[in-house]
Each structure stands twice: as structure tokens, then as C-alpha cells.
N, C-alpha and C. Protein backbone atom coordinates (compact mmCIF):
# COMPACT_ATOMS: atom_id res chain seq x y z
N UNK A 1 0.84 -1.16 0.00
CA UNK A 1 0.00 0.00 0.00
C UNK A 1 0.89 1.24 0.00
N UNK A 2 0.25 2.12 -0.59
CA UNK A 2 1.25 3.46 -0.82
C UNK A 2 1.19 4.08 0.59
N UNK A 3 2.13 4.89 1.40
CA UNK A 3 2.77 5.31 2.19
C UNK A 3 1.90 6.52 2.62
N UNK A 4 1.38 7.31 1.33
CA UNK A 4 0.63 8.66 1.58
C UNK A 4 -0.89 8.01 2.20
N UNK A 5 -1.40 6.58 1.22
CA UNK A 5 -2.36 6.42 1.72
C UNK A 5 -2.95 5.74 3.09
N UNK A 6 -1.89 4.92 3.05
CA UNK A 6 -1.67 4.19 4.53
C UNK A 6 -1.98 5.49 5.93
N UNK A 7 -1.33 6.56 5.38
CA UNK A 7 -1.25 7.69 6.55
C UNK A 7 -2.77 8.40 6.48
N UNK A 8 -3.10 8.54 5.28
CA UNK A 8 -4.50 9.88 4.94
C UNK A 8 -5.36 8.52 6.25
N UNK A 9 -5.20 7.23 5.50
CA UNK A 9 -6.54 6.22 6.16
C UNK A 9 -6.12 6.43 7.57
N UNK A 10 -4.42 6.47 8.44
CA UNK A 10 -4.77 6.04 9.51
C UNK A 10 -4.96 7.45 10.24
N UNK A 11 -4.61 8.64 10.26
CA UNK A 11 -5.76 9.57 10.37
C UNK A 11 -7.18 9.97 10.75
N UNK A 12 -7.62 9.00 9.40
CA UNK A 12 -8.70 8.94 9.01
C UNK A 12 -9.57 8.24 10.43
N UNK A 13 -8.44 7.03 10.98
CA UNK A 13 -9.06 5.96 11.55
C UNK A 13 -9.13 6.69 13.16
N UNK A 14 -7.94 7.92 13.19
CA UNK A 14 -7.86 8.27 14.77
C UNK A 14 -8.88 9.56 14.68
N UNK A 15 -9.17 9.77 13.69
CA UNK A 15 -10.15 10.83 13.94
C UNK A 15 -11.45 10.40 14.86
N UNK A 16 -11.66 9.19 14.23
CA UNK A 16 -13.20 8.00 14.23
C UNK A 16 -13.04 7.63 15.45
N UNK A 17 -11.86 7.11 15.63
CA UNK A 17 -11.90 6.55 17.04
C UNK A 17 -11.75 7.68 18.35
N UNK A 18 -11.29 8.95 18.23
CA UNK A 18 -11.33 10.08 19.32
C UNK A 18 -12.58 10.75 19.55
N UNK A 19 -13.66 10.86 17.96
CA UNK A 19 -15.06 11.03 18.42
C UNK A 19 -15.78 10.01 18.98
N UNK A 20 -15.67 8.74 18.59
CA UNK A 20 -16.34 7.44 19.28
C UNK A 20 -15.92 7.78 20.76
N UNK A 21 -14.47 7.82 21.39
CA UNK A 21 -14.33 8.36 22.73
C UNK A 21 -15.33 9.70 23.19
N UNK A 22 -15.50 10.01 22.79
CA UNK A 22 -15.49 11.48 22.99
C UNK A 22 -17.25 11.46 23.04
N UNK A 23 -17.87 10.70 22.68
CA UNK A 23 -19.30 10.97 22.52
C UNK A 23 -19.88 9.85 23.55
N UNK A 24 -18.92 8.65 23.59
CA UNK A 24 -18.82 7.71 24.66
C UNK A 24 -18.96 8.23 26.36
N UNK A 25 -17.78 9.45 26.72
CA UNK A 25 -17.54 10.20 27.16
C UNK A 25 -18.92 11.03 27.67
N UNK A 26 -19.07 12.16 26.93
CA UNK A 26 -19.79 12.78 27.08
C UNK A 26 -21.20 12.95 26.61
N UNK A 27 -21.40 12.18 25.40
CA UNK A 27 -22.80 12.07 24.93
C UNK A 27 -23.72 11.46 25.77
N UNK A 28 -25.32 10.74 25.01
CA UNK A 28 -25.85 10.03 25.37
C UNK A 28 -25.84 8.75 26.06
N UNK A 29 -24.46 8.25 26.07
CA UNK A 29 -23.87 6.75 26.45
C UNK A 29 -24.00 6.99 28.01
N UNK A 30 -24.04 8.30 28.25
CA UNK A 30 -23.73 7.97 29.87
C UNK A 30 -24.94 7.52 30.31
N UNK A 31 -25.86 7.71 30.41
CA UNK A 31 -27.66 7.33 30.49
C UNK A 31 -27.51 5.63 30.67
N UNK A 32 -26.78 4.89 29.78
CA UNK A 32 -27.03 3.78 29.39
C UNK A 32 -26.81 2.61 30.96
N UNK A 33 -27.71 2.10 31.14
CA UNK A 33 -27.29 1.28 32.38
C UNK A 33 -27.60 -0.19 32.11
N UNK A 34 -27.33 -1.30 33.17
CA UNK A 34 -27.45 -2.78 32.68
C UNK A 34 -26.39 -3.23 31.86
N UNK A 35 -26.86 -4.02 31.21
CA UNK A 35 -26.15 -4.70 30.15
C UNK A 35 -25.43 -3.59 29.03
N UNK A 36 -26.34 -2.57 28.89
CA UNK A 36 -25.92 -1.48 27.86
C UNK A 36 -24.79 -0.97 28.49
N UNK A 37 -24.30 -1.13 29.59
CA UNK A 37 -23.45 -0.43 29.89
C UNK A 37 -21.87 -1.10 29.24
N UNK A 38 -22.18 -2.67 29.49
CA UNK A 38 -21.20 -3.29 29.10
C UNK A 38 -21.17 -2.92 27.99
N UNK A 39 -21.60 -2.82 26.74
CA UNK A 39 -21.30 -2.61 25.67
C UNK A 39 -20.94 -1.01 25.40
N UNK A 40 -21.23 -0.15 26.17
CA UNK A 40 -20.35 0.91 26.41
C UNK A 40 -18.96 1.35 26.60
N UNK A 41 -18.14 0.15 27.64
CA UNK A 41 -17.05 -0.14 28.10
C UNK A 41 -16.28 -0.99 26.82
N UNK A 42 -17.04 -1.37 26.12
CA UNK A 42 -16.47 -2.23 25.01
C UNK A 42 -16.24 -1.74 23.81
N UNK A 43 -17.23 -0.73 23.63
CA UNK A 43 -16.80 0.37 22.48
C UNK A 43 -15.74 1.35 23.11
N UNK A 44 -15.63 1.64 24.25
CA UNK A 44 -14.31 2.29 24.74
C UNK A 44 -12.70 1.90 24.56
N UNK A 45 -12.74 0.60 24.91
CA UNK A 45 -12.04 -0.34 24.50
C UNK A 45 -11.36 -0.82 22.74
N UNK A 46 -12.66 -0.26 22.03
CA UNK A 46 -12.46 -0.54 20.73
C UNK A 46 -12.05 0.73 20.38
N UNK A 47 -12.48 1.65 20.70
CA UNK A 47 -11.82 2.93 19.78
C UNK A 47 -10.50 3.07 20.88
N UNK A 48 -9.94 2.69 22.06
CA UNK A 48 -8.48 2.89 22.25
C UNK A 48 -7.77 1.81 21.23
N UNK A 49 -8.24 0.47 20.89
CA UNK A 49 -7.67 -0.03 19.38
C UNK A 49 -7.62 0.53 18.48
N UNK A 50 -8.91 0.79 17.42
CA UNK A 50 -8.47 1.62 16.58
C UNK A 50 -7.70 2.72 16.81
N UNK A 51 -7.04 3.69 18.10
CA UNK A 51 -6.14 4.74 18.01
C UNK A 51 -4.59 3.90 17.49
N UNK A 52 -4.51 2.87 18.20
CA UNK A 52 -3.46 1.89 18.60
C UNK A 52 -3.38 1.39 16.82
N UNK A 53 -4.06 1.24 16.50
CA UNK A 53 -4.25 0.67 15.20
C UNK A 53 -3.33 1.35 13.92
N UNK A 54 -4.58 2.91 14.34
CA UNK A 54 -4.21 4.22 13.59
C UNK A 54 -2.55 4.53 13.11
N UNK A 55 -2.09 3.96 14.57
CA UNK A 55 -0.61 4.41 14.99
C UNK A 55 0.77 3.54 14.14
N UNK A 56 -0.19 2.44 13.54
CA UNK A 56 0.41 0.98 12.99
C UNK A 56 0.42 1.70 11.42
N UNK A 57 -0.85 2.22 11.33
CA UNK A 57 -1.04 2.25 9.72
C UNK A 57 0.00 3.97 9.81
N UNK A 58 0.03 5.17 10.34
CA UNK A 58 1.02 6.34 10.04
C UNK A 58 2.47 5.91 10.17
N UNK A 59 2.67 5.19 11.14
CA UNK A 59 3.94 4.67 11.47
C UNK A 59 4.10 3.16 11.10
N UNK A 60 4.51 3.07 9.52
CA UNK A 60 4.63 1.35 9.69
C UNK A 60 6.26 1.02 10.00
N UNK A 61 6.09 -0.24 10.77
CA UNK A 61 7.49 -0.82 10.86
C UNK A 61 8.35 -1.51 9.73
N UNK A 62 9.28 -0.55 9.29
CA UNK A 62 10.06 -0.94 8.19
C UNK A 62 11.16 -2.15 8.88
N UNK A 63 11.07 -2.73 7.79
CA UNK A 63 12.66 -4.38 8.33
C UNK A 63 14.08 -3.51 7.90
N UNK A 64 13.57 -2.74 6.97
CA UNK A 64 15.46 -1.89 6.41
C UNK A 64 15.71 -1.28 7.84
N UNK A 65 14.93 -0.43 8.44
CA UNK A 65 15.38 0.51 9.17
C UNK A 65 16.30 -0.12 10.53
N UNK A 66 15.78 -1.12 10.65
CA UNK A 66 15.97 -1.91 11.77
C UNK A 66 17.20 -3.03 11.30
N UNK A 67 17.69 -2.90 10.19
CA UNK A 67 18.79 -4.12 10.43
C UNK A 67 20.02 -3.04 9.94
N UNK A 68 20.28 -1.75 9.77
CA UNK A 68 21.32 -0.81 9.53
C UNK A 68 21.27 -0.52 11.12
N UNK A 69 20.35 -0.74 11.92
CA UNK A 69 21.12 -0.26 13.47
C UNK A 69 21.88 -1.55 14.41
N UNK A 70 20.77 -2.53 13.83
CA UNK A 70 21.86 -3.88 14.11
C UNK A 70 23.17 -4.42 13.76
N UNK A 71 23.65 -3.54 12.66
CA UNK A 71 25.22 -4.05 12.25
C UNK A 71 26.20 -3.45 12.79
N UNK A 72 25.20 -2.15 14.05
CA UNK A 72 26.73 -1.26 14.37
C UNK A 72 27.03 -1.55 15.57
């Protein structure tokens, strides 16, 4: 995958996942009680992945970069 696009998407992906926090947070979710709640805590959970995710797709781990620091 191209490098520019890998970055626009993972962006793309921490934007999604800081409003999913963020509405989790402060929106309507707080109301939610019972069982709904669990699935509250679980979408919390999922958008700190997708940030974690995000972070994989702007920053990918290159194998070059990492074997020019191993030879010195």
C-alpha cells in the first residue's frame, strides 16, 4: 500500500476513534445502564484499538530501518 495512503486512512481511523471516545464520554452513552453499559465499556475499548491501530497504519514498521542499526 502506498505510504501517503496508509497515513490519509490512519488519520482517518484516529479521527473515528477520538469522536467514538469522545461521545462515549460525554454524549448520550452515559444514560445507558445494565447490560448497555457493558457494551459501552467495550466500544471504549475498541476505539483505544483503533487509536493503537491508527498508529500501525502512520507509522509502519520498516525491516530496512531496523537491520542498519543492528550491524553497528
Amino acid at each position: 500500500m502506498n505510504l501517503g495512503l496508509r497515513r490519509t486512512l490512519g488519520v482517518a481511523v484516529v479521527l473515528v476513534g477520538i469522536t467514538l471516545a469522545a461521545w462515549l464520554v460525554f454524549g448520550s452513552a452515559q444514560d445507558w445502564e445494565g447490560g448497555m453499559r457493558w457494551l459501552r465499556h467495550g466500544l471504549a475499548l475498541g476505539s483505544l484499538g483503533m487509536v493503537g491501530f491508527a498508529a500501525r497504519l502512520i507509522f509502519p514498521d520498516t525491516q530496512s530501518g531496523l537491520s542498519d542499526t543492528a550491524s553497528d
